[in-house]
C-alpha atoms as a PDB file:
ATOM      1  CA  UNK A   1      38.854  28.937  58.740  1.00  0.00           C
ATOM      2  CA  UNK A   2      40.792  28.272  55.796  1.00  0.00           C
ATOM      3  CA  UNK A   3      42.029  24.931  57.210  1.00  0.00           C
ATOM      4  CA  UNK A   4      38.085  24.105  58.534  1.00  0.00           C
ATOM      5  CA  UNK A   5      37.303  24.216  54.349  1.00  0.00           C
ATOM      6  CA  UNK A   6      40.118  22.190  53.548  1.00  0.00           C
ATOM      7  CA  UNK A   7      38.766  19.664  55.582  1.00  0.00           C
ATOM      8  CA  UNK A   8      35.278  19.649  54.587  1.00  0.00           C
ATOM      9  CA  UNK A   9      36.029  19.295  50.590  1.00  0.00           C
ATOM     10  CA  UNK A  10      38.516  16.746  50.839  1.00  0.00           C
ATOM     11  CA  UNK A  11      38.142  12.999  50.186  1.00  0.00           C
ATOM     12  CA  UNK A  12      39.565  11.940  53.518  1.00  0.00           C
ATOM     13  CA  UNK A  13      37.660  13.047  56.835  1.00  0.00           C
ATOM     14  CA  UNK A  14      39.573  14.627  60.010  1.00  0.00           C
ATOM     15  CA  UNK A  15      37.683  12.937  62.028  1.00  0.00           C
ATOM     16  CA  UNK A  16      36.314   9.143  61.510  1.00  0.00           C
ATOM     17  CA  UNK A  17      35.468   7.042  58.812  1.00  0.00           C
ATOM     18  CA  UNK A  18      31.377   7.092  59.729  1.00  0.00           C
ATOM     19  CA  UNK A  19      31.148  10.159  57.175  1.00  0.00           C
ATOM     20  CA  UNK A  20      32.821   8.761  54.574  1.00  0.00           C
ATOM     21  CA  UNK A  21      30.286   6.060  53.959  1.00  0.00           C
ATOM     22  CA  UNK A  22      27.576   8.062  54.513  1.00  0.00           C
ATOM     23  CA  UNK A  23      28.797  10.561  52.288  1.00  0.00           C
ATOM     24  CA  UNK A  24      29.260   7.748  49.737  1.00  0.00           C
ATOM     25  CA  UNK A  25      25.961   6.362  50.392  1.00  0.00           C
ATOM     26  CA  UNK A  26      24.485   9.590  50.494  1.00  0.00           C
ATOM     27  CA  UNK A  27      25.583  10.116  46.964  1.00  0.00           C
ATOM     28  CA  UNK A  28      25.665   7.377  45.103  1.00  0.00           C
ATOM     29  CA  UNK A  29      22.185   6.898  42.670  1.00  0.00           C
ATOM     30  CA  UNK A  30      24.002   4.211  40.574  1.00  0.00           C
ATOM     31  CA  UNK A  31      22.798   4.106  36.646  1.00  0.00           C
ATOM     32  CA  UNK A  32      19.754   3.395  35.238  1.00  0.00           C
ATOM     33  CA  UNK A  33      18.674   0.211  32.755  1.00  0.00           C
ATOM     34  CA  UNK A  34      18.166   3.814  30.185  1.00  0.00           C
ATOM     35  CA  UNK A  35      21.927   4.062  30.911  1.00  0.00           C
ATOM     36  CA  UNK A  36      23.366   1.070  31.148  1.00  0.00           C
ATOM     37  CA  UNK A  37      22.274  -0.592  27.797  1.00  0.00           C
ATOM     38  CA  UNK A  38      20.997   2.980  25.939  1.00  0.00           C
ATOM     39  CA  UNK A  39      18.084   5.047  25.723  1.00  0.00           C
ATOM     40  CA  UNK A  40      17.005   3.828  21.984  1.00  0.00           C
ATOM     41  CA  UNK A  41      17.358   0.085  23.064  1.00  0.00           C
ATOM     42  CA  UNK A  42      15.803   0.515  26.062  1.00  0.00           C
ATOM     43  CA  UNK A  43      13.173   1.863  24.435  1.00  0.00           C
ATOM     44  CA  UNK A  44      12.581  -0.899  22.276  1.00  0.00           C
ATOM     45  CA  UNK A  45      12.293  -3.221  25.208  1.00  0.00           C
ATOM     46  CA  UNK A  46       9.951  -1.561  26.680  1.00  0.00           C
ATOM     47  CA  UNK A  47       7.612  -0.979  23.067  1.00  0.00           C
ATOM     48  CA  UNK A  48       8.501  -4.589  22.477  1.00  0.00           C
ATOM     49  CA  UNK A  49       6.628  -5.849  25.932  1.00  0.00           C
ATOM     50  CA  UNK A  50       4.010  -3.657  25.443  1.00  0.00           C
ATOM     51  CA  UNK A  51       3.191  -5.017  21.941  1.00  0.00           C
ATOM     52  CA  UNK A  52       3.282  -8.609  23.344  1.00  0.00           C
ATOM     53  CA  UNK A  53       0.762  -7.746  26.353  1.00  0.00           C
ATOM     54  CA  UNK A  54      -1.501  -5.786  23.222  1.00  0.00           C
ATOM     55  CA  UNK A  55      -1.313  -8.989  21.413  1.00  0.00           C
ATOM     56  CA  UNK A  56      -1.919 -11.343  24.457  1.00  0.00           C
ATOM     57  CA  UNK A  57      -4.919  -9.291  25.324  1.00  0.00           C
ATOM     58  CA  UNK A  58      -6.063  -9.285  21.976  1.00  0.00           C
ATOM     59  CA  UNK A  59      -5.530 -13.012  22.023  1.00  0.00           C
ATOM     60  CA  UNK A  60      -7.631 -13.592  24.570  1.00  0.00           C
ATOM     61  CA  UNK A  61     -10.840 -11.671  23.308  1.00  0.00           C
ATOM     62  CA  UNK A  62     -10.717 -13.923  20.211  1.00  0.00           C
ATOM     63  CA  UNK A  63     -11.051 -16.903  22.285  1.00  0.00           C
ATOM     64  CA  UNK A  64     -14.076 -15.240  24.183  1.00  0.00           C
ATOM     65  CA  UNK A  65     -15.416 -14.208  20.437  1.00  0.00           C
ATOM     66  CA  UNK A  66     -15.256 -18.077  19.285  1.00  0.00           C
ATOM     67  CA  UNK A  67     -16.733 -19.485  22.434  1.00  0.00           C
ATOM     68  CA  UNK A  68     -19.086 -16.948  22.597  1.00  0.00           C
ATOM     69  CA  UNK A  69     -20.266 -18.350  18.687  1.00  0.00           C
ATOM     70  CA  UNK A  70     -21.847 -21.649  19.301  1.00  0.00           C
ATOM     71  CA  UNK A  71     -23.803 -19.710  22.331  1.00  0.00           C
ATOM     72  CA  UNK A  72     -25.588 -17.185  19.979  1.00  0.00           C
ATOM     73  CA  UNK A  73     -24.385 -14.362  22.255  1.00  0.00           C
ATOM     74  CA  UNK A  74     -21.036 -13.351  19.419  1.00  0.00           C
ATOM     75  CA  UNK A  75     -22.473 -10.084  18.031  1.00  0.00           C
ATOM     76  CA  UNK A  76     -20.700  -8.483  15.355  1.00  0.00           C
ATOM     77  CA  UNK A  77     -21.176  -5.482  13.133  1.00  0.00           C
ATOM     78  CA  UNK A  78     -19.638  -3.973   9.862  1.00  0.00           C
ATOM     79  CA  UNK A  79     -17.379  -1.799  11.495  1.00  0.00           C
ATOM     80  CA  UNK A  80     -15.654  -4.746  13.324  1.00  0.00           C
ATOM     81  CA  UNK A  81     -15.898  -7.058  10.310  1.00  0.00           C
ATOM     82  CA  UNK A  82     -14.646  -3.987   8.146  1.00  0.00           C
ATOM     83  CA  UNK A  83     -11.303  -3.197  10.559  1.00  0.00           C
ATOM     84  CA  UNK A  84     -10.716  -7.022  10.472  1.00  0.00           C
ATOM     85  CA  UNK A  85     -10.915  -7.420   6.722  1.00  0.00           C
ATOM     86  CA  UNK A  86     -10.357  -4.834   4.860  1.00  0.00           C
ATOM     87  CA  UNK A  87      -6.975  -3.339   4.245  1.00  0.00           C
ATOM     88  CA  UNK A  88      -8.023  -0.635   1.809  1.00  0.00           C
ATOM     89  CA  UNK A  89     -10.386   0.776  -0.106  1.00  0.00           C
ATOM     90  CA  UNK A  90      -9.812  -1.588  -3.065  1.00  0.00           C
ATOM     91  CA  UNK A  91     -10.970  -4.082  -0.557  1.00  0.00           C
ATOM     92  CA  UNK A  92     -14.523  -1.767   0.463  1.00  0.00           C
ATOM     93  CA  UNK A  93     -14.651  -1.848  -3.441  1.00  0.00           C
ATOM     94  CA  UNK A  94     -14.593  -5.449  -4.307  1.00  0.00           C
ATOM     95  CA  UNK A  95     -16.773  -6.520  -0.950  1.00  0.00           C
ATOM     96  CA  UNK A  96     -19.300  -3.949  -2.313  1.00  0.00           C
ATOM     97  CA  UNK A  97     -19.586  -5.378  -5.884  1.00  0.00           C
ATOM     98  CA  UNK A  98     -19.575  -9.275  -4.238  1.00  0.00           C
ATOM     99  CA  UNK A  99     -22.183  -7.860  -1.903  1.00  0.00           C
ATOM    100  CA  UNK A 100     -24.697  -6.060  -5.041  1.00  0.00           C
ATOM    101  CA  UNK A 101     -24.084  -9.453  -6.800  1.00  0.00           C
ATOM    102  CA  UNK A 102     -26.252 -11.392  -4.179  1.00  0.00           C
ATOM    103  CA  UNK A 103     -26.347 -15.046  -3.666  1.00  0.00           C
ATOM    104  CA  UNK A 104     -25.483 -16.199  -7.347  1.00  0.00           C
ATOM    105  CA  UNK A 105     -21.710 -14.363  -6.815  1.00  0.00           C
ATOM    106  CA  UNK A 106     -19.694 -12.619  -9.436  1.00  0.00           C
ATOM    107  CA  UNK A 107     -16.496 -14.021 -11.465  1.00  0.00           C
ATOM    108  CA  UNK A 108     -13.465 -12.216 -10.696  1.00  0.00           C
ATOM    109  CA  UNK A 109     -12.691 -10.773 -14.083  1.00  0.00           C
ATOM    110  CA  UNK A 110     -16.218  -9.401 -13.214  1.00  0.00           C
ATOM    111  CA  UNK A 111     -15.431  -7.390 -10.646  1.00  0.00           C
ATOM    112  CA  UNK A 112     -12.195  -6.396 -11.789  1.00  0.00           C
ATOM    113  CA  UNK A 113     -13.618  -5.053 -15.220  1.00  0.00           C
ATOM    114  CA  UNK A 114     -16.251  -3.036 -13.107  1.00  0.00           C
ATOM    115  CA  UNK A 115     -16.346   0.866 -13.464  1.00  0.00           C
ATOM    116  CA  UNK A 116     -15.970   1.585  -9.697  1.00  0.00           C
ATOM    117  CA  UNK A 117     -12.542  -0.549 -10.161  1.00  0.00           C
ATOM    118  CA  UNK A 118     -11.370   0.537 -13.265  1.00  0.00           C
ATOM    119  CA  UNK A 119      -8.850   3.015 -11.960  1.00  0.00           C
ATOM    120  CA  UNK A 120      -7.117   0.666  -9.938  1.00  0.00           C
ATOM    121  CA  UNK A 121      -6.101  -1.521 -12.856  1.00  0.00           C
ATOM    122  CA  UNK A 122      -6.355  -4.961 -11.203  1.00  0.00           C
ATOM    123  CA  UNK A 123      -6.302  -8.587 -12.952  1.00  0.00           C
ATOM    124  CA  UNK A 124      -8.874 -11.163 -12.449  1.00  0.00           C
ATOM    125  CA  UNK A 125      -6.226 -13.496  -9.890  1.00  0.00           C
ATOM    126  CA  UNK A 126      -5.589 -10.023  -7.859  1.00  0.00           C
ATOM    127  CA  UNK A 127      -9.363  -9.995  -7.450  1.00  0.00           C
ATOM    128  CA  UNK A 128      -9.430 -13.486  -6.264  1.00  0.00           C
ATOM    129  CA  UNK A 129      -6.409 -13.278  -4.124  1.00  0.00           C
ATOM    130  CA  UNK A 130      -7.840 -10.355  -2.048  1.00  0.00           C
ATOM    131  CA  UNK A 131     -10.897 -11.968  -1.677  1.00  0.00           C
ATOM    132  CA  UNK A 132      -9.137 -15.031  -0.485  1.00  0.00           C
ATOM    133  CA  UNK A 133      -6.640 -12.634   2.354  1.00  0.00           C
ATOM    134  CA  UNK A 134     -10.012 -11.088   3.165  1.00  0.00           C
ATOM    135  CA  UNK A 135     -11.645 -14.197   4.077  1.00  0.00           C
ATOM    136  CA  UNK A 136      -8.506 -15.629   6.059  1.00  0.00           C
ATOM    137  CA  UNK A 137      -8.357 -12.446   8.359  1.00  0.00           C
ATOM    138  CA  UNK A 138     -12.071 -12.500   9.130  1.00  0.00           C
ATOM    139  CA  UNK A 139     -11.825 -16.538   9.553  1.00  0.00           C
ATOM    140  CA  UNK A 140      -8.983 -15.926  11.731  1.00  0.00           C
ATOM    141  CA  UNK A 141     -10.765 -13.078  14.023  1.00  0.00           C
ATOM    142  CA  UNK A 142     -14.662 -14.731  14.033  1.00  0.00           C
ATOM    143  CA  UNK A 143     -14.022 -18.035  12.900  1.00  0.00           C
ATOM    144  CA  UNK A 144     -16.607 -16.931  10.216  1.00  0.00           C
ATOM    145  CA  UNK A 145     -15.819 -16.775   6.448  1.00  0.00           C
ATOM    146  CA  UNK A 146     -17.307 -13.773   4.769  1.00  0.00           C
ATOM    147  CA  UNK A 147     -17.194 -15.310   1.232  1.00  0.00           C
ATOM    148  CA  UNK A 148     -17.407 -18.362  -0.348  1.00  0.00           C
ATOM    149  CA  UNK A 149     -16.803 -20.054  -3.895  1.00  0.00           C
ATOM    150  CA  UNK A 150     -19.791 -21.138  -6.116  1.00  0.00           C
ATOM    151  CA  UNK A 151     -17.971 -22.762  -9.370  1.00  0.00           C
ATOM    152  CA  UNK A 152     -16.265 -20.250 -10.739  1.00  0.00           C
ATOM    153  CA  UNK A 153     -17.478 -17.718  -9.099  1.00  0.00           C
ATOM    154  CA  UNK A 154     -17.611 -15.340  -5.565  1.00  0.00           C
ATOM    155  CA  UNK A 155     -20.270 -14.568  -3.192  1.00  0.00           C
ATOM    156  CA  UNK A 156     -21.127 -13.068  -0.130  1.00  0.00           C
ATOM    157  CA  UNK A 157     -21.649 -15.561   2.616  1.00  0.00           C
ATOM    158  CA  UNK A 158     -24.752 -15.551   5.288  1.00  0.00           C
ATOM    159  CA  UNK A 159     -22.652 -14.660   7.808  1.00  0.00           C
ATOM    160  CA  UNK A 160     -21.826 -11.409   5.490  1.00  0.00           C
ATOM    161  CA  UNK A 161     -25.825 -10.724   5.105  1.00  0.00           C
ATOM    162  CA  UNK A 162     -26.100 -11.332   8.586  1.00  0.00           C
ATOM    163  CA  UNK A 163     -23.893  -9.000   9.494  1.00  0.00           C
ATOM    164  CA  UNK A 164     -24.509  -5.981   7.536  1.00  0.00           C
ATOM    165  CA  UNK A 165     -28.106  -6.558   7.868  1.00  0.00           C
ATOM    166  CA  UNK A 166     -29.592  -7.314   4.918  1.00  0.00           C
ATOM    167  CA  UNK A 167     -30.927 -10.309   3.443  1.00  0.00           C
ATOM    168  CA  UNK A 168     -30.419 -11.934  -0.079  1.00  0.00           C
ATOM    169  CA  UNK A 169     -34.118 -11.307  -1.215  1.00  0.00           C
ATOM    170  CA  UNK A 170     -33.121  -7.701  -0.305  1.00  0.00           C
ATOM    171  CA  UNK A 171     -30.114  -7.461  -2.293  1.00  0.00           C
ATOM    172  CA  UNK A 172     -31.624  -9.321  -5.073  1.00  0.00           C
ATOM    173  CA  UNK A 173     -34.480  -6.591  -4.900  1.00  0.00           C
ATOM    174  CA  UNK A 174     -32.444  -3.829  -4.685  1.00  0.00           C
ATOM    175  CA  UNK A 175     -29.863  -5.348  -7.980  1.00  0.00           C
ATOM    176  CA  UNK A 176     -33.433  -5.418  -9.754  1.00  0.00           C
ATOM    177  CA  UNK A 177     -34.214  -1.994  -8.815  1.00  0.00           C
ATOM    178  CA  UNK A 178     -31.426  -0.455  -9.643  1.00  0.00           C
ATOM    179  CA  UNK A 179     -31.272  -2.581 -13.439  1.00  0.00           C
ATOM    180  CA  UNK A 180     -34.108  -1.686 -14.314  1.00  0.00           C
END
């Protein structure tokens, strides 16, 4: 019995070489990629891919959005325009004191003297150079831009009334209202 167990747990068979391979076979997995190159960079491959379909997909739905323009059928709405242009809520801020000015459009050392503002401490160029990222993301995204310059100063575009659903007389009435 004793000899019967010495044969079974060592490397070399009694019998024939058949069991041998199958033995081999039987237990040999082989590594994984998670093993071969590392679990952390492995990782990163995979997060990597995934990012690049994300941005392929996303990709694609801005070429439906811009064809989709010249049809009529593009339909946006603040939330969408808001994830697309704003980054904080400095940006909210500024787009609401462009969008209360109404069609004549405020000057930048305007808005950035305004109450509302005041506590974030910004300079009249910081004003104008969020204005100007916000209007390159949304341009990038709709192929819309959400303000424009008049002189010296900014202002909410149509597409901007359009989209949060109000028109200029509107704002203009509601400014008047609220003055006096």
């Amino acid at each position: 019995m004793i000899e019967q167990y010495k044969q079974v747990n060592s490397e070399m068979p009694a019998q024939t070489g058949e069991k041998q391979t199958e033995k081999r076979q039987k237990w040999h997995v082989g590594r994984s990629k998670e093993d071969k190159i590392g679990r952390v960079k492995y990782h990163e491959i995979i997060t990597k891919k995934s990012y690049e379909l994300d941005k392929q997909i996303l990709d694609e739905l801005r070429w439906i959005r811009h064809r989709l323009k010249p049809l009529g059928e593009a339909d946006y709405d603040p939330p969408m325009i808001e994830r697309y242009a704003f980054c904080d809520e400095v940006d909210r801020a500024i787009f609401d004191r462009v969008f209360t000015a109404g069609s004549l459009g405020v000057l930048p050392k305007k808005v950035a003297a305004d109450p509302a503002l005041a506590n974030f401490k910004l300079k009249y160029y910081e004003v104008s150079r969020r204005i100007v990222r916000m209007n390159k993301r949304v341009h990038f995204e709709t192929g819309e831009c959400l303000f424009e310059k008049r002189g010296h100063r900014w202002a909410v575009t149509a597409f901007g009334f359009d989209v949060w659903g109000k028109s200029k007389k509107e704002v203009e009435e509601e400014k008047e209202e609220i003055i006096g």
